[in-house]
N, C-alpha and C. Protein backbone atom coordinates (compact mmCIF):
# COMPACT_ATOMS: atom_id res chain seq x y z
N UNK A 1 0.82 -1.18 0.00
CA UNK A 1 0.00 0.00 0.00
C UNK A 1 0.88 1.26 0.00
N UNK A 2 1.68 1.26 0.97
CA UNK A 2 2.92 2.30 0.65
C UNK A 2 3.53 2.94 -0.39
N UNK A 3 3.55 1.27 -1.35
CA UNK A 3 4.58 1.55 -2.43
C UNK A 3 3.28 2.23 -3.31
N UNK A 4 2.08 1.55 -3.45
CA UNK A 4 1.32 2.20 -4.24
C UNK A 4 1.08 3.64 -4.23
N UNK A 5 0.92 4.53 -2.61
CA UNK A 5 0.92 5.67 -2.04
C UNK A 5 2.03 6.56 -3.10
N UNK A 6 3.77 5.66 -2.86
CA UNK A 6 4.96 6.73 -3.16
C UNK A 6 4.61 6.58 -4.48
N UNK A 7 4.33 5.59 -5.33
CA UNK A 7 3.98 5.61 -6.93
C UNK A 7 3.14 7.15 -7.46
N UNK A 8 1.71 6.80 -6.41
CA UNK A 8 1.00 7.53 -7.04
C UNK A 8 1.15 9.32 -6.83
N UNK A 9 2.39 9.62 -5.70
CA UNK A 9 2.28 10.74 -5.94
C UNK A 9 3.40 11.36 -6.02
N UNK A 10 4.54 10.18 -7.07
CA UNK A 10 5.40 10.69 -7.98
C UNK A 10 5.04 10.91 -9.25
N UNK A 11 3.93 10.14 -9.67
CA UNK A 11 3.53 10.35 -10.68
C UNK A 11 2.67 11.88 -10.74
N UNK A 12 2.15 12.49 -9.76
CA UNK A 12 1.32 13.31 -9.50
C UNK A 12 2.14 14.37 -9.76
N UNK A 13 3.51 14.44 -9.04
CA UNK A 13 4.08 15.46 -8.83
C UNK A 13 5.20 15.50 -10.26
N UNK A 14 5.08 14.35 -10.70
CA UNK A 14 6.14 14.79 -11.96
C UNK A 14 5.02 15.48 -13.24
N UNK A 15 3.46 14.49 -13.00
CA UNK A 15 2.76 15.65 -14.04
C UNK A 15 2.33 16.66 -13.85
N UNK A 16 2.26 17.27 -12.77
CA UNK A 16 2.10 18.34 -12.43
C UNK A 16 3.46 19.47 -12.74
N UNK A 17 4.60 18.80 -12.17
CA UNK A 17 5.38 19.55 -12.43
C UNK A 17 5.82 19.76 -13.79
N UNK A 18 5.61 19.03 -14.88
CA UNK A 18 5.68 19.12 -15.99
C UNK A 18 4.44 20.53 -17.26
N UNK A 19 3.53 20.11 -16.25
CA UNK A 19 2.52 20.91 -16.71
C UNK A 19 2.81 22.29 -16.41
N UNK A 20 3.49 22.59 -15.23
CA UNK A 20 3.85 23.90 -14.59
C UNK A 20 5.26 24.91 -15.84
N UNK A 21 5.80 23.76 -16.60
CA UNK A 21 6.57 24.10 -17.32
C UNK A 21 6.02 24.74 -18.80
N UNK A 22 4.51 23.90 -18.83
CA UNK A 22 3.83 24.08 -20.27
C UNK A 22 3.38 25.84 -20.53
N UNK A 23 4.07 26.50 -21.90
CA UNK A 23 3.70 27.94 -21.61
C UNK A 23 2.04 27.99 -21.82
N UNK A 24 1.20 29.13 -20.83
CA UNK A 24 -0.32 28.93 -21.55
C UNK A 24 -0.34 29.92 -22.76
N UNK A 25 -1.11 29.85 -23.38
CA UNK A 25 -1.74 31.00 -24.23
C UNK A 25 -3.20 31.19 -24.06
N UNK A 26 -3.43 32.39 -24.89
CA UNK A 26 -4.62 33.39 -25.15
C UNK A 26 -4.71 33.37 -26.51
N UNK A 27 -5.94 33.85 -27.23
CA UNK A 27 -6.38 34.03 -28.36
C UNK A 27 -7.32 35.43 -28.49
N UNK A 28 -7.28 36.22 -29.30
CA UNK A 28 -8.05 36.86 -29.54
C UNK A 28 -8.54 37.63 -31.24
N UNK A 29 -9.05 38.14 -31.20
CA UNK A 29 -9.79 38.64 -32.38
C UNK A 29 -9.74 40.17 -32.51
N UNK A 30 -8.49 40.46 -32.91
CA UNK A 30 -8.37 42.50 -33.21
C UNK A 30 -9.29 43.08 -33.72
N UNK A 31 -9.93 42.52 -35.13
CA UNK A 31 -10.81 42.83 -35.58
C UNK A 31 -11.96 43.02 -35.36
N UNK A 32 -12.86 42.14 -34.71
CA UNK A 32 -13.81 42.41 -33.41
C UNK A 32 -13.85 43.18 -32.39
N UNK A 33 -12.52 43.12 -31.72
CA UNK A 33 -12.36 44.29 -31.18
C UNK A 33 -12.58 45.49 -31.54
N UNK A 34 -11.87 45.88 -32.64
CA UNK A 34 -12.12 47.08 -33.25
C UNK A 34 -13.04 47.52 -33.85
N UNK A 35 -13.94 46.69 -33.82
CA UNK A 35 -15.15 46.88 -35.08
C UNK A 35 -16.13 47.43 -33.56
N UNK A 36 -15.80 47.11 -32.28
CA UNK A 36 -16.88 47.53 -31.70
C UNK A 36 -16.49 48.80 -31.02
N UNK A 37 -15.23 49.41 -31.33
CA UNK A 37 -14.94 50.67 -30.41
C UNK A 37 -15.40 52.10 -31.64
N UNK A 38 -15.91 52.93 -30.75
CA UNK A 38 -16.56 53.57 -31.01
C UNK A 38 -15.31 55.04 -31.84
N UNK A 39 -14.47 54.90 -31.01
CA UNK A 39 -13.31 55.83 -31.32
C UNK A 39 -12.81 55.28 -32.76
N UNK A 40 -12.69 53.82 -33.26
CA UNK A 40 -12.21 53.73 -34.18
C UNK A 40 -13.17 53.50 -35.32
N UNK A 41 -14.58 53.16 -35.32
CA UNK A 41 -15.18 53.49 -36.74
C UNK A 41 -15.14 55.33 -36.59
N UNK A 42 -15.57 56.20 -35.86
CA UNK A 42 -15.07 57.23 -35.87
C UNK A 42 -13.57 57.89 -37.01
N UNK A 43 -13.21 56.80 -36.30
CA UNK A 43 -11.06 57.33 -37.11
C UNK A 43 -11.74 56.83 -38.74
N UNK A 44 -12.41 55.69 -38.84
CA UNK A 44 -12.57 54.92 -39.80
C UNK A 44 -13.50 55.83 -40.78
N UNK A 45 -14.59 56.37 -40.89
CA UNK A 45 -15.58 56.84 -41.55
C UNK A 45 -14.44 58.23 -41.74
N UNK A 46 -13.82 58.92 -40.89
CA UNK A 46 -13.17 60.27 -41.29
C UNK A 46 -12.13 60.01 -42.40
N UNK A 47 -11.18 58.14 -42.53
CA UNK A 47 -10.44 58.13 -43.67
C UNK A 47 -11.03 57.88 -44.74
N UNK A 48 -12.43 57.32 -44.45
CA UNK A 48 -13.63 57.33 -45.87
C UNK A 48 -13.49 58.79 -46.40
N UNK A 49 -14.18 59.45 -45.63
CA UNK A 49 -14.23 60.53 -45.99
C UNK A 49 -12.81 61.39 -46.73
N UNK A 50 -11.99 61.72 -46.35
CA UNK A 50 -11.04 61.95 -46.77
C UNK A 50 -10.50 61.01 -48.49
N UNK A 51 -10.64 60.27 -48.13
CA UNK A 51 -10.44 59.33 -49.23
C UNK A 51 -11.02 59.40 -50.24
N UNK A 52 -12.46 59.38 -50.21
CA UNK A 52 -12.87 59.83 -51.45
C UNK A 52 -13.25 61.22 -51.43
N UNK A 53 -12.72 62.69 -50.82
CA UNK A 53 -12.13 63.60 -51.43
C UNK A 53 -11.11 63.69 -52.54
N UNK A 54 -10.11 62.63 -51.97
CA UNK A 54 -9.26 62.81 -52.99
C UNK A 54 -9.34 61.92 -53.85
N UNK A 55 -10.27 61.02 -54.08
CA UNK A 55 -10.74 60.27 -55.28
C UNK A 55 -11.14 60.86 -55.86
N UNK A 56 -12.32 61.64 -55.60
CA UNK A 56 -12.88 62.84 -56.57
C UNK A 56 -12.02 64.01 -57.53
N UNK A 57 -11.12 64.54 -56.31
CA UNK A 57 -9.73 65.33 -57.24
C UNK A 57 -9.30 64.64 -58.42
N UNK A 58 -8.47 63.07 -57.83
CA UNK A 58 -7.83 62.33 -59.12
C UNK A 58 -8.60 62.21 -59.95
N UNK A 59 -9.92 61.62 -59.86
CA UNK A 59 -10.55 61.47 -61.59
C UNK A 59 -10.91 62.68 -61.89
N UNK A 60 -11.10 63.99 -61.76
CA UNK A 60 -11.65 65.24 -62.26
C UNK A 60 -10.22 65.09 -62.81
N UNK A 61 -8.60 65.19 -62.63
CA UNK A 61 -7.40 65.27 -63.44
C UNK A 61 -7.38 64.25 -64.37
N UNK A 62 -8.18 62.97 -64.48
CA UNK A 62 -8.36 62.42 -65.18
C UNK A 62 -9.45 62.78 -66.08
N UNK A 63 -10.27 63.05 -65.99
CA UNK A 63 -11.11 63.46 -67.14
C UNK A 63 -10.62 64.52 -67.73
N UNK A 64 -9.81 65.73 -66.89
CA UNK A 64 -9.54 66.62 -68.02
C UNK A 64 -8.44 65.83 -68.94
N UNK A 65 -7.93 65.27 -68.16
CA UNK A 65 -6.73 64.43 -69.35
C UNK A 65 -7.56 63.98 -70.40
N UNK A 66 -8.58 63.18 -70.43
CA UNK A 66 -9.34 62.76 -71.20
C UNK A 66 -10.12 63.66 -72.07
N UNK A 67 -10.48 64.63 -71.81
CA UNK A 67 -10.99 65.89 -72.79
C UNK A 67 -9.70 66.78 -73.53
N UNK A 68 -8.51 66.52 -72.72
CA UNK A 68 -7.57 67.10 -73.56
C UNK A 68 -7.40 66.46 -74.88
N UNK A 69 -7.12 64.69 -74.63
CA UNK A 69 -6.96 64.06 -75.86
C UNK A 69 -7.71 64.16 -76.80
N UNK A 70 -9.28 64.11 -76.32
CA UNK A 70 -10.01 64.32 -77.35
C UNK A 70 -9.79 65.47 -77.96
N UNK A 71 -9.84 66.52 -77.72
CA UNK A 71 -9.89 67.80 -78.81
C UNK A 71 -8.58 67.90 -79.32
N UNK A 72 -7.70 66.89 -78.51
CA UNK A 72 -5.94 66.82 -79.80
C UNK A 72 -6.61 66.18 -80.63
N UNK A 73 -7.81 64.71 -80.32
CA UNK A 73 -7.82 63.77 -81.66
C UNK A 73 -8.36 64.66 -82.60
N UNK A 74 -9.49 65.52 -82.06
CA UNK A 74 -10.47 66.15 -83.09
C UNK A 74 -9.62 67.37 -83.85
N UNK A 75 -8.51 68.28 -83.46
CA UNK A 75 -7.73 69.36 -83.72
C UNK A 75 -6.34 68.67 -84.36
N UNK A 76 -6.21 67.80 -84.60
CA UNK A 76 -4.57 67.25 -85.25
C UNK A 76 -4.54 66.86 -86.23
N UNK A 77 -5.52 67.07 -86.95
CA UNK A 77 -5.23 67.54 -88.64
C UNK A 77 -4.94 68.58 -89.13
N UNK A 78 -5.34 69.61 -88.19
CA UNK A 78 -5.37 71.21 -88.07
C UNK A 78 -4.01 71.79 -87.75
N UNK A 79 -3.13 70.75 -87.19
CA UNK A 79 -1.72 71.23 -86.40
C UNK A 79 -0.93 70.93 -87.08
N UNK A 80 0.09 71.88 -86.59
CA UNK A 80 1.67 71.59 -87.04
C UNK A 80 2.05 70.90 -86.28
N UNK A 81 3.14 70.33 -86.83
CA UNK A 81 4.18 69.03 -85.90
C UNK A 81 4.59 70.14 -84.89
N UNK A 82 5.19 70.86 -84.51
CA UNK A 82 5.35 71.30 -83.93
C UNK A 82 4.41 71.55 -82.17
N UNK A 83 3.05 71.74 -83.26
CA UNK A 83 1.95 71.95 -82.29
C UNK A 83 1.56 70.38 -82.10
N UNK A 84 1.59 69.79 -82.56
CA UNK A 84 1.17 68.33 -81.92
C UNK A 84 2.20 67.91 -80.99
N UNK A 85 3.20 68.02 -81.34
CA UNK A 85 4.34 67.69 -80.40
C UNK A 85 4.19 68.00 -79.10
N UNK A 86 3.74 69.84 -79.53
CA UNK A 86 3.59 70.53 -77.98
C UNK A 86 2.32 69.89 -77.61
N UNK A 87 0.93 69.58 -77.76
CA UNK A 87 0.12 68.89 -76.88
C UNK A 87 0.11 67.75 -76.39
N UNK A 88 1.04 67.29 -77.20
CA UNK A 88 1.03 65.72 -76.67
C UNK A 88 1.90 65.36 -75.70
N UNK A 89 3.04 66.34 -75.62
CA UNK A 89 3.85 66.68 -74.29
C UNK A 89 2.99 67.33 -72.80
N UNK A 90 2.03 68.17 -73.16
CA UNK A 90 1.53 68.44 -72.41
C UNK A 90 0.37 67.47 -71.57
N UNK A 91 -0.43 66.49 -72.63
CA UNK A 91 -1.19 65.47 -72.36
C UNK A 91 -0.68 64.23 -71.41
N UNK A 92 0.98 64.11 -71.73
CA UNK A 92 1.85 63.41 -71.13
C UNK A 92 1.95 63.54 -69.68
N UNK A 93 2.41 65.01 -70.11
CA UNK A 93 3.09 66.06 -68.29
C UNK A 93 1.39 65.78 -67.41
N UNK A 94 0.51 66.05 -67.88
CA UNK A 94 -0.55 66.04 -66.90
C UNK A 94 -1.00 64.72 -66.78
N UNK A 95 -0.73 63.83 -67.14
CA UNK A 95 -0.94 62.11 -67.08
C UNK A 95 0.02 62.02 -65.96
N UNK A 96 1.29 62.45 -65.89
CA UNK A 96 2.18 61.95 -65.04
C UNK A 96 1.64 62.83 -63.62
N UNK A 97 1.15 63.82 -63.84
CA UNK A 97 0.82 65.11 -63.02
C UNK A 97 0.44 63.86 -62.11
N UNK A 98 -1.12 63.20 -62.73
CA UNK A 98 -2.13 62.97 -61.88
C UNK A 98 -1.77 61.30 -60.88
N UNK A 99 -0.65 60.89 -62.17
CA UNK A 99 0.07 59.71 -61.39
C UNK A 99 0.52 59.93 -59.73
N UNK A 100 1.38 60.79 -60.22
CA UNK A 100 2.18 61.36 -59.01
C UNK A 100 0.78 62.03 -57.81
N UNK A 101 -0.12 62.53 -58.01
CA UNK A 101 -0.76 63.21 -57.27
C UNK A 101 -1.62 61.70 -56.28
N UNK A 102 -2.07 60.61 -57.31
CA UNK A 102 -2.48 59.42 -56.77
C UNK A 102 -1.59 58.53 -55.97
N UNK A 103 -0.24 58.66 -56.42
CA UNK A 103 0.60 57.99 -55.62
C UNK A 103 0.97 59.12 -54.47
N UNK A 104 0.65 59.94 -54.15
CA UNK A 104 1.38 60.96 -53.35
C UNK A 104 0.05 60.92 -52.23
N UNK A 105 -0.95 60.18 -52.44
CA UNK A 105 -2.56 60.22 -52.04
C UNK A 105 -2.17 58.90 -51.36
N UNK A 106 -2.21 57.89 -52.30
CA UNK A 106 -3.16 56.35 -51.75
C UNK A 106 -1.79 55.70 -51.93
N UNK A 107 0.01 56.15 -51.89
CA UNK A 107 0.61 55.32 -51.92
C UNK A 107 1.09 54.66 -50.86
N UNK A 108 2.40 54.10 -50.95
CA UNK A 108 2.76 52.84 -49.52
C UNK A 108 3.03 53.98 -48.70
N UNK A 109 3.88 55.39 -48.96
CA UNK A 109 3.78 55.89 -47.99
C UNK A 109 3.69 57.58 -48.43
N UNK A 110 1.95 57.07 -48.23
CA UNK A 110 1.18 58.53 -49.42
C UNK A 110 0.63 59.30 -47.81
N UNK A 111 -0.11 59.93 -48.20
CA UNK A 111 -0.70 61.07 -47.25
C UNK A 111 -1.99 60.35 -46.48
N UNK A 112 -2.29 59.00 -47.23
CA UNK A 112 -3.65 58.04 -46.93
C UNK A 112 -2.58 57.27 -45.72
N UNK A 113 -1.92 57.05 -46.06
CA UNK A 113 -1.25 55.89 -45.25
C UNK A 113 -0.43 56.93 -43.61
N UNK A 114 -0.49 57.85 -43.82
CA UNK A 114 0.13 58.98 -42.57
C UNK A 114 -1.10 59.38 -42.04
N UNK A 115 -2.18 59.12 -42.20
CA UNK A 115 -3.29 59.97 -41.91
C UNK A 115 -4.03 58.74 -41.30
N UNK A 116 -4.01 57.78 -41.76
CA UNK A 116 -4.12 56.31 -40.91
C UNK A 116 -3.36 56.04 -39.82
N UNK A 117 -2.10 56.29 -39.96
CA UNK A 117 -1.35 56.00 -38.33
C UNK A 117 -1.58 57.26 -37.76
N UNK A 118 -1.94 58.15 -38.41
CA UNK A 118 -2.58 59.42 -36.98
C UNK A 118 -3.38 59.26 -36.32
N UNK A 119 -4.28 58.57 -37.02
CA UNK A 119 -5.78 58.53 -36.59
C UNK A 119 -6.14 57.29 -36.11
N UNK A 120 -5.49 55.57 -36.42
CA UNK A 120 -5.84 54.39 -35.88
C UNK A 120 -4.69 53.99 -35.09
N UNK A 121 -3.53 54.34 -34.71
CA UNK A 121 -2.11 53.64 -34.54
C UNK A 121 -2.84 53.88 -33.24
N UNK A 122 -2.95 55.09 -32.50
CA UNK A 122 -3.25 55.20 -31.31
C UNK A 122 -4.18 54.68 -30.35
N UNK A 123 -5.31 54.16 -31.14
CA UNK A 123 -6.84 53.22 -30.93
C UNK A 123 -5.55 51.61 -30.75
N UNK A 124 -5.63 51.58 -31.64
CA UNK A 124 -4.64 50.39 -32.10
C UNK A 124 -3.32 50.09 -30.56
N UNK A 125 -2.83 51.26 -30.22
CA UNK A 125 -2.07 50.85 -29.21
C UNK A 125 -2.92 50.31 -27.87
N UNK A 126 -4.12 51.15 -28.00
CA UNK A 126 -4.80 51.06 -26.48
C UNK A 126 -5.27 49.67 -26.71
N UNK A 127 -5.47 48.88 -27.83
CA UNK A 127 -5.86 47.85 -27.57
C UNK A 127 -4.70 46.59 -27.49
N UNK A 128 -3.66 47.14 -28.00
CA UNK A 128 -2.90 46.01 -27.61
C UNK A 128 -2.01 46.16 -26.10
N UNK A 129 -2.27 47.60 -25.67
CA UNK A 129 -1.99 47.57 -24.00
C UNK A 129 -2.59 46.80 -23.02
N UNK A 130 -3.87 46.72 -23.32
CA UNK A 130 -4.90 45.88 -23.19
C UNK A 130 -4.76 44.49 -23.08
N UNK A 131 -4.33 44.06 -24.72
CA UNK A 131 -3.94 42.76 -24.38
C UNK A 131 -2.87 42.60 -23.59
N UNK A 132 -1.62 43.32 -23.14
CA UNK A 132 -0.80 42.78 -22.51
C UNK A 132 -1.30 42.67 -20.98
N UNK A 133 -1.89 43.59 -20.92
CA UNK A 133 -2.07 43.79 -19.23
C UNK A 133 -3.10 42.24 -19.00
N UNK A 134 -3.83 41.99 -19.82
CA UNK A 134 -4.62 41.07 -19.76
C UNK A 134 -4.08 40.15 -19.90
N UNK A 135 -2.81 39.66 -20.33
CA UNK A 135 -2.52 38.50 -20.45
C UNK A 135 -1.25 38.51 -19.41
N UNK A 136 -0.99 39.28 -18.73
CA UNK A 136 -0.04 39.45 -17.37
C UNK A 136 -1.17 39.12 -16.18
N UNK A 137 -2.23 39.36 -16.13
CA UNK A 137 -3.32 38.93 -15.20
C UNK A 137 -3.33 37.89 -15.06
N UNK A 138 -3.83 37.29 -16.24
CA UNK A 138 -4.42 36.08 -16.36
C UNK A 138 -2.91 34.93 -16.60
N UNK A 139 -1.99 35.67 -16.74
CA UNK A 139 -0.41 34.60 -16.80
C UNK A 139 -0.37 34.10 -17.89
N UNK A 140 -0.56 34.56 -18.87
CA UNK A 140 -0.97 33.87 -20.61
C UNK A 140 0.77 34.37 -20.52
N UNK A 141 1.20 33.74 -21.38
CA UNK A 141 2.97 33.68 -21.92
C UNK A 141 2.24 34.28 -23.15
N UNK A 142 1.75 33.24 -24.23
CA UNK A 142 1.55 33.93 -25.87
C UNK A 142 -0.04 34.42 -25.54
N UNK A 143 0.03 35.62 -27.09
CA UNK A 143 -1.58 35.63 -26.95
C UNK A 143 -1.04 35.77 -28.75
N UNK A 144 -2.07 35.14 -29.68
CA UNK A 144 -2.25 34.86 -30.59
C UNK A 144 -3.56 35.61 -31.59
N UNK A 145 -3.24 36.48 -32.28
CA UNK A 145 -4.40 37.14 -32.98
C UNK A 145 -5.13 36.38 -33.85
N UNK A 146 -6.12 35.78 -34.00
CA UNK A 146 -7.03 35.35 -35.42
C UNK A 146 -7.72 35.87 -36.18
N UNK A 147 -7.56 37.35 -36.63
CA UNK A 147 -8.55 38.17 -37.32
C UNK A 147 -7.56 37.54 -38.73
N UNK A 148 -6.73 37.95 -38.93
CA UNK A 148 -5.94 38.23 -39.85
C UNK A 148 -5.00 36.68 -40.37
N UNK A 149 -4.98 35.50 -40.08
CA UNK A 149 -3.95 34.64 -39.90
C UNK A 149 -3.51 34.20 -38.47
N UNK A 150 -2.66 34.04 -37.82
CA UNK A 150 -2.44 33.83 -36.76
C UNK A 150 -1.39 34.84 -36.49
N UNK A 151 -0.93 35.83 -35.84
CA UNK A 151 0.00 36.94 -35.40
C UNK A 151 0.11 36.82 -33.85
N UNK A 152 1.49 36.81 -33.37
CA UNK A 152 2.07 36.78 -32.05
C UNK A 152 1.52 38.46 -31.30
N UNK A 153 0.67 38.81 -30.51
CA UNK A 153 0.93 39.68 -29.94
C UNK A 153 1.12 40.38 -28.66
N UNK A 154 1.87 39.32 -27.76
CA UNK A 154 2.46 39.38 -26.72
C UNK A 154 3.13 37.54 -26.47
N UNK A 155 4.21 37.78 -26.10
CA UNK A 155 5.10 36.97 -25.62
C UNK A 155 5.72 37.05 -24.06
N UNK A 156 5.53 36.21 -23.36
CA UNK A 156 6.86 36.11 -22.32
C UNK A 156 8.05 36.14 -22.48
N UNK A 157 8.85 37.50 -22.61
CA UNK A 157 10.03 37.51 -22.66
C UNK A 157 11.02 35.76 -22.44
N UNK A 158 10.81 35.53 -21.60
CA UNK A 158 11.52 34.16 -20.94
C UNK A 158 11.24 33.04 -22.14
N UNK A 159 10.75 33.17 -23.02
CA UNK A 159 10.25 31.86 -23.59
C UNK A 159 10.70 32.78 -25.50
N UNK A 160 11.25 33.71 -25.44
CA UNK A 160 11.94 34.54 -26.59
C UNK A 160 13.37 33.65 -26.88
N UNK A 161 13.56 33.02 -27.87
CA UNK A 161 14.93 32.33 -28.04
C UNK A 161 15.54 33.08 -29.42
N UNK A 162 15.24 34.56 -29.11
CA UNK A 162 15.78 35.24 -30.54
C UNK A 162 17.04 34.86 -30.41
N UNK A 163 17.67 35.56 -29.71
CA UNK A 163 18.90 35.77 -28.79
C UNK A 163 19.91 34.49 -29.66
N UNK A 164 19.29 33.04 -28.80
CA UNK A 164 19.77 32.31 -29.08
C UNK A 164 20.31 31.72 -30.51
N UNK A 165 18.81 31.89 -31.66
CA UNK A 165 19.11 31.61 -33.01
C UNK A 165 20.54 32.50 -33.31
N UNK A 166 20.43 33.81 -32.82
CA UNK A 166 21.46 34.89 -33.80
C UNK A 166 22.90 34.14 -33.30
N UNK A 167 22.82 33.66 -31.78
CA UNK A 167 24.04 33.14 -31.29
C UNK A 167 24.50 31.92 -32.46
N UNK A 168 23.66 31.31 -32.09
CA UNK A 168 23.70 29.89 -33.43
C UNK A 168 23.87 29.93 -35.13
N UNK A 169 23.41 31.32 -35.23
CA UNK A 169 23.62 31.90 -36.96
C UNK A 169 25.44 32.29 -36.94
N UNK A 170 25.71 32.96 -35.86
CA UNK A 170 26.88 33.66 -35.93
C UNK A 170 26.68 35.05 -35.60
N UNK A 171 25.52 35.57 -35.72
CA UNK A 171 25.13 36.95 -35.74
C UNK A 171 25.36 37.39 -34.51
N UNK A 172 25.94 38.54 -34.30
CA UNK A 172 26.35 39.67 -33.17
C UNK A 172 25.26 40.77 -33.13
């Protein structure tokens, strides 16, 4: 009976203690989150807005581009090389005009994309402060996003083996 006693609560204490080693995690959903805070459809409807302001600008530079060509197609029997040359340089310059004005708008790092981290980065931080504090409560090591794929967004330092790979690459 003894031996059965020391059996059963080595076994107890080695799965337990094993389990004590297992990191936990958390899961959550950013997107849900965000879809219900009030501050960020707010941020959200003002980059609508903004946005198609300047949608409206770009195609009005596009249509005049488009009325320019036409009255070159309809006027360039009427012209000298000279003068065709010069409109069609000019038809060019304002094609590129409106390029540049769309990429300077909606590019990777246009006036759309600066006006987004003004306005959501900060919503965006309070919620991932959030998650950390929440997952320091509750003792979560990972918390794992599922809106998007799966994304790390909080870790237990202690369970980080960056360090180690770069040691093992060679990297300083």
């Amino acid at each position: 009976m003894k031996k059965l006693l020391a059996i059963t609560f080595l076994v107890l204490t080695t799965t337990f203690g094993a389990m004590a080693q297992v990191p936990s995690f958390g899961f959550t959903d950013t997107e849900a989150v965000l879809a219900q805070m009030n501050d960020y459809k707010d941020a959200q409807e003002q980059l609508n807005k903004i946005a198609e302001g300047w949608n409206k600008d770009i195609e009005q530079k596009y249509k005049d581009i488009d009325a320019l060509y036409k009255k070159f197609q309809a006027e360039q029997v009427l012209l000298t090389d000279g003068d065709k040359k010069k409109r069609e340089e000019e038809i060019v310059a304002k094609e590129k005009e409106a390029r540049e004005a769309q990429k300077a708008k909606f590019g990777t790092n246009g006036e759309m994309q600066k006006k987004r981290v003004e306005l959501v980065k900060p919503i965006q931080d309070k919620v991932y402060a959030a998650i950390e504090k929440i997952a320091q409560r509750k003792k979560l090591d990972l918390v794992l996003d599922k809106s998007n794929g799966v994304t790390m967004l909080f870790a237990n330092p202690k369970y980080d083996i960056t360090d180690d790979i770069l040691k093992e690459l060679g990297v300083k």
